[in-house]
N, C-alpha and C. Protein backbone atom coordinates (compact mmCIF):
# COMPACT_ATOMS: atom_id res chain seq x y z
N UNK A 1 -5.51 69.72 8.39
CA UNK A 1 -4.27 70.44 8.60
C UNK A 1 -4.55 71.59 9.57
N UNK A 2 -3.49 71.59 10.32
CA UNK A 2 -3.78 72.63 11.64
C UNK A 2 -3.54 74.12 10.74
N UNK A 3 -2.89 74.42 9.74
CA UNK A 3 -3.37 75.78 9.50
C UNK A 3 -4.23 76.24 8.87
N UNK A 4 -5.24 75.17 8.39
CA UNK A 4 -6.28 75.58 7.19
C UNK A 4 -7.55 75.31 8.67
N UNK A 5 -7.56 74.89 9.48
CA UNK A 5 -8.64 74.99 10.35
C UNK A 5 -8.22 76.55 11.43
N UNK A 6 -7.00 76.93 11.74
CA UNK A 6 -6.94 78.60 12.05
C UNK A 6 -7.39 79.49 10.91
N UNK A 7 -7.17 78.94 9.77
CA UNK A 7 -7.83 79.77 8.77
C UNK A 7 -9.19 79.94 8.40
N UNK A 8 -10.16 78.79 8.76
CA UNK A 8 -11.28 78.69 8.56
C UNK A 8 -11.84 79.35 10.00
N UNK A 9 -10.87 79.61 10.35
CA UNK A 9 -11.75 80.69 12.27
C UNK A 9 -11.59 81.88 11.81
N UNK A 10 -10.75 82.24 11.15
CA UNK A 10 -10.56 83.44 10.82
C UNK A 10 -9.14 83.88 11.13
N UNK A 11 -8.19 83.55 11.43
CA UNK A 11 -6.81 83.79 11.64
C UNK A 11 -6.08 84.12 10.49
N UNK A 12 -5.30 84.90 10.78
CA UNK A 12 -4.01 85.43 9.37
C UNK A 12 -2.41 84.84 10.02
N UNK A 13 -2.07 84.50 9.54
CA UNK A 13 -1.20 83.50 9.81
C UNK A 13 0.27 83.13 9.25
N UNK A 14 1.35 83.38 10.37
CA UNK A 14 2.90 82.93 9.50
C UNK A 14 3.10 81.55 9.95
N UNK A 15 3.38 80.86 9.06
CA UNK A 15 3.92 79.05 9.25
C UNK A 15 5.45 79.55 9.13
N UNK A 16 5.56 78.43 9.78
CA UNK A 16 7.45 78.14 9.42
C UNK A 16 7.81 76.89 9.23
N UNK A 17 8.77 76.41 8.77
CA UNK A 17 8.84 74.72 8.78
C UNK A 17 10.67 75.03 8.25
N UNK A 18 11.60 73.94 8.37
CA UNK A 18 12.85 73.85 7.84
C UNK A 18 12.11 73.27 6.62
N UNK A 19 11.09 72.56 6.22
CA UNK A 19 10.87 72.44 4.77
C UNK A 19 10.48 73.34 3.95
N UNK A 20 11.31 73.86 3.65
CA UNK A 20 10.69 74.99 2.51
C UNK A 20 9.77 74.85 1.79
N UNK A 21 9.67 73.73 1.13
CA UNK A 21 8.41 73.38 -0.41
C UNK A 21 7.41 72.88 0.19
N UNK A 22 7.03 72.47 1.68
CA UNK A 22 6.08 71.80 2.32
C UNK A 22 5.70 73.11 2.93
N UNK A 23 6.50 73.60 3.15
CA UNK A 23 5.51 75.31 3.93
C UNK A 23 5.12 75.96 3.02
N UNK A 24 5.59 76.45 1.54
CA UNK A 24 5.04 77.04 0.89
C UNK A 24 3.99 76.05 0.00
N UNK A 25 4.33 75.43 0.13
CA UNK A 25 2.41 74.58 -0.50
C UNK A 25 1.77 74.31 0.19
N UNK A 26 1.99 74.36 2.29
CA UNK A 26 0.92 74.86 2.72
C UNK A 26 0.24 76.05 2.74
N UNK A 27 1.01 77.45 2.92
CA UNK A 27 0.61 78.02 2.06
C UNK A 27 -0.41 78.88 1.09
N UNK A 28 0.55 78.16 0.17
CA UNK A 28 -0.46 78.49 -1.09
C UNK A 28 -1.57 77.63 -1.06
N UNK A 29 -2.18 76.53 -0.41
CA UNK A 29 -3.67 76.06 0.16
C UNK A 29 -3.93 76.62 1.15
N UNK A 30 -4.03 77.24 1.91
CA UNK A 30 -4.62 78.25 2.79
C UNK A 30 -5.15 79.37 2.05
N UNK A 31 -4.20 80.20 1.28
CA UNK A 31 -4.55 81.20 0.24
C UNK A 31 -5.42 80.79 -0.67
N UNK A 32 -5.35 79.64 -1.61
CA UNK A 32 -6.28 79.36 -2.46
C UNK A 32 -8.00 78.59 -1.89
N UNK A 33 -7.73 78.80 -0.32
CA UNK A 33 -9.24 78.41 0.66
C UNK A 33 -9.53 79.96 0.64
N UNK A 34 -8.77 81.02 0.42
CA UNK A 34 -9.24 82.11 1.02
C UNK A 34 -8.97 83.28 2.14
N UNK A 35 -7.71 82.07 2.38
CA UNK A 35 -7.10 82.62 3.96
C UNK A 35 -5.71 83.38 3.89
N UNK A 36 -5.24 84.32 4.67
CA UNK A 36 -3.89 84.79 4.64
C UNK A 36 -3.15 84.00 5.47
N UNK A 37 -1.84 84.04 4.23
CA UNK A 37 -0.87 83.20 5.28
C UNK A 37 0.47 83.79 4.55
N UNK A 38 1.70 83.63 5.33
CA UNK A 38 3.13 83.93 4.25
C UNK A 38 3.47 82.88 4.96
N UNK A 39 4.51 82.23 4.51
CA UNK A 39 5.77 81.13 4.60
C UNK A 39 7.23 81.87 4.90
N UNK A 40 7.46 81.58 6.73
CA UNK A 40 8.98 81.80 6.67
C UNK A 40 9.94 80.56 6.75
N UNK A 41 11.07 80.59 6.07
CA UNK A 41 12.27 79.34 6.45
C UNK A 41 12.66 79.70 7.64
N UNK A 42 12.35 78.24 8.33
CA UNK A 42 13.11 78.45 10.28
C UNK A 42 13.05 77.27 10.90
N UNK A 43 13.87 77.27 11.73
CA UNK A 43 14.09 76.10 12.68
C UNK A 43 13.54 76.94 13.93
N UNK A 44 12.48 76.57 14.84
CA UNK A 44 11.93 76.79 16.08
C UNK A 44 13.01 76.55 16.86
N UNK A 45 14.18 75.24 16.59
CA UNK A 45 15.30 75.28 17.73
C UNK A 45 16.16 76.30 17.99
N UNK A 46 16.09 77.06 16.83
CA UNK A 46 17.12 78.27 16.86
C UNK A 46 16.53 79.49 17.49
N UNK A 47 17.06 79.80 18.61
CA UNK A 47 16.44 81.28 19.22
C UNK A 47 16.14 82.50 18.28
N UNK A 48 17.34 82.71 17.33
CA UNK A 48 17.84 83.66 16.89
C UNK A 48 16.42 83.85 15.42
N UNK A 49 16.12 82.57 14.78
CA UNK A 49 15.13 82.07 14.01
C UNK A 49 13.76 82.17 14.39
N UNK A 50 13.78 81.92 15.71
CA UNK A 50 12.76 82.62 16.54
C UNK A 50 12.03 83.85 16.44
N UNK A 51 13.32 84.45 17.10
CA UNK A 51 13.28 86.05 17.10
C UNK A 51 12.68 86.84 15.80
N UNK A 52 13.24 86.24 14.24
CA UNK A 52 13.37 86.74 13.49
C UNK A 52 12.06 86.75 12.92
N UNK A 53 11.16 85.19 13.34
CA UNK A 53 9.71 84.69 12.65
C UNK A 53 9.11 85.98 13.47
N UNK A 54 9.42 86.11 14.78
CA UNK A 54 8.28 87.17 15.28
C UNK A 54 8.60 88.49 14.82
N UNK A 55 9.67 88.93 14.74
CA UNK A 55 9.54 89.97 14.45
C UNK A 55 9.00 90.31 12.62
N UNK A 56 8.74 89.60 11.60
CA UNK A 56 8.16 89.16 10.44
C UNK A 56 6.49 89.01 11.26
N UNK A 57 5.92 88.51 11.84
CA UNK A 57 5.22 88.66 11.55
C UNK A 57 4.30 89.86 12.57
N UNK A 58 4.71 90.89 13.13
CA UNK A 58 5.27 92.01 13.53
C UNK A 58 4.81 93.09 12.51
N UNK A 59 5.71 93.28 12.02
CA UNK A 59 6.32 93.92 10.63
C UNK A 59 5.15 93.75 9.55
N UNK A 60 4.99 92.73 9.57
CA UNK A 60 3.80 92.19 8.24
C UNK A 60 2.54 92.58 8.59
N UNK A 61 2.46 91.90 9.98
CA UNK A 61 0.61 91.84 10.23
C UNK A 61 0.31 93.23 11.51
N UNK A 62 1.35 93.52 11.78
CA UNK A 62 1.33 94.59 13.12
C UNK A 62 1.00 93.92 14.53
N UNK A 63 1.06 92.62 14.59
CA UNK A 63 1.43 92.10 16.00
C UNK A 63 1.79 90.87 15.64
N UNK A 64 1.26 90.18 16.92
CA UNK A 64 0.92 88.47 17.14
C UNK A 64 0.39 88.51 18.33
N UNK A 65 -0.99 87.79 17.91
CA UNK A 65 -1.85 87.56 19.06
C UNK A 65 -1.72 86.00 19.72
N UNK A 66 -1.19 85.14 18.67
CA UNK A 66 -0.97 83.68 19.58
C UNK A 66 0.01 82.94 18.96
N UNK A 67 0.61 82.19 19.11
CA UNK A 67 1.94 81.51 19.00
C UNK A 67 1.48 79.86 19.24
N UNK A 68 1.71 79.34 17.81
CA UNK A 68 1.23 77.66 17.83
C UNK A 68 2.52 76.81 17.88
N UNK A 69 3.52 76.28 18.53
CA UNK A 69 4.59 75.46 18.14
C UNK A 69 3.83 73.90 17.85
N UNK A 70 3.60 73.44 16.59
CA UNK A 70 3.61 72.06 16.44
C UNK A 70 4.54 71.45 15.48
N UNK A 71 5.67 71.73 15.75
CA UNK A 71 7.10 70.86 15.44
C UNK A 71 6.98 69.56 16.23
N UNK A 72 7.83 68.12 15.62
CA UNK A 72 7.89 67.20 16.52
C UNK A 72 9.48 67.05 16.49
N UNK A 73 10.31 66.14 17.35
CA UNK A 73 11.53 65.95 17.37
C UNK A 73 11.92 65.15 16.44
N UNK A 74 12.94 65.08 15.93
CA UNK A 74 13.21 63.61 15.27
C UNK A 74 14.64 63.10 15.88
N UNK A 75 14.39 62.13 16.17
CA UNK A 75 15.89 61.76 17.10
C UNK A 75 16.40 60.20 16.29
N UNK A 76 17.64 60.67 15.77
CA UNK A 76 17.90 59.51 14.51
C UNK A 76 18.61 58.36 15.56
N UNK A 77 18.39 56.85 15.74
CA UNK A 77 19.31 56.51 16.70
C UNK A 77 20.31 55.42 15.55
N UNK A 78 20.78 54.84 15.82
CA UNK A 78 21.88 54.38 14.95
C UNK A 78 21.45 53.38 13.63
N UNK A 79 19.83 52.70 13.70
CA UNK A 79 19.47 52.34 12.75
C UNK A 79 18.72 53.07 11.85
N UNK A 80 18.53 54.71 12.00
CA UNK A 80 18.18 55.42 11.41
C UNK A 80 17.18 56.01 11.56
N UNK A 81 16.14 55.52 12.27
CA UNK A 81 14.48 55.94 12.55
C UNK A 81 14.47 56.59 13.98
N UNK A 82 13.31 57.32 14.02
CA UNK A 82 13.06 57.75 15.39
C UNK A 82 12.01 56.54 16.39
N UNK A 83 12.39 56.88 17.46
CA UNK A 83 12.04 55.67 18.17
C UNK A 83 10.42 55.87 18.05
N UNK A 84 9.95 54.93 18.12
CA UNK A 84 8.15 54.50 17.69
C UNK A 84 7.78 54.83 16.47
N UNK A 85 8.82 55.20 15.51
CA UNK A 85 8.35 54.72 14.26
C UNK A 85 8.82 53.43 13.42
């Protein structure tokens, strides 16, 4: 998992995900490796959601030194799946 290997470098760290229960049980396994992390609810598509993750982690940690987007798209087409799955 890409945040438990920033954590094992030494990084302190805000995740975001629109899944709530999948970000906070990532998480709470980062924390229980040892590592800091908080969980915000956000959509990366939303500017405004954006704005709000940085300024949280701002506020929390007193900056941000790097910015990871690994969201993927999901594009539903009329039989329901995203294309190549």
């Amino acid at each position: 998992m890409l945040a438990e290997a920033f954590s094992a470098e030494g990084a302190t760290l805000v995740g975001c995900d629109t899944d709530a229960d999948g970000g906070r049980a990532t998480a709470a396994i980062v924390r229980a490796a040892g590592g800091e992390m908080i969980f915000v609810e956000a959509d990366v598509a939303d500017d405004t959601a954006v704005r709000d993750l940085v300024a949280t982690a701002v506020q929390t940690y007193g900056g941000l030194d790097c910015a990871v987007n690994n969201s993927k798209l999901r594009i539903k087409t009329r039989h329901g799946r995203s294309p190549g799955t």
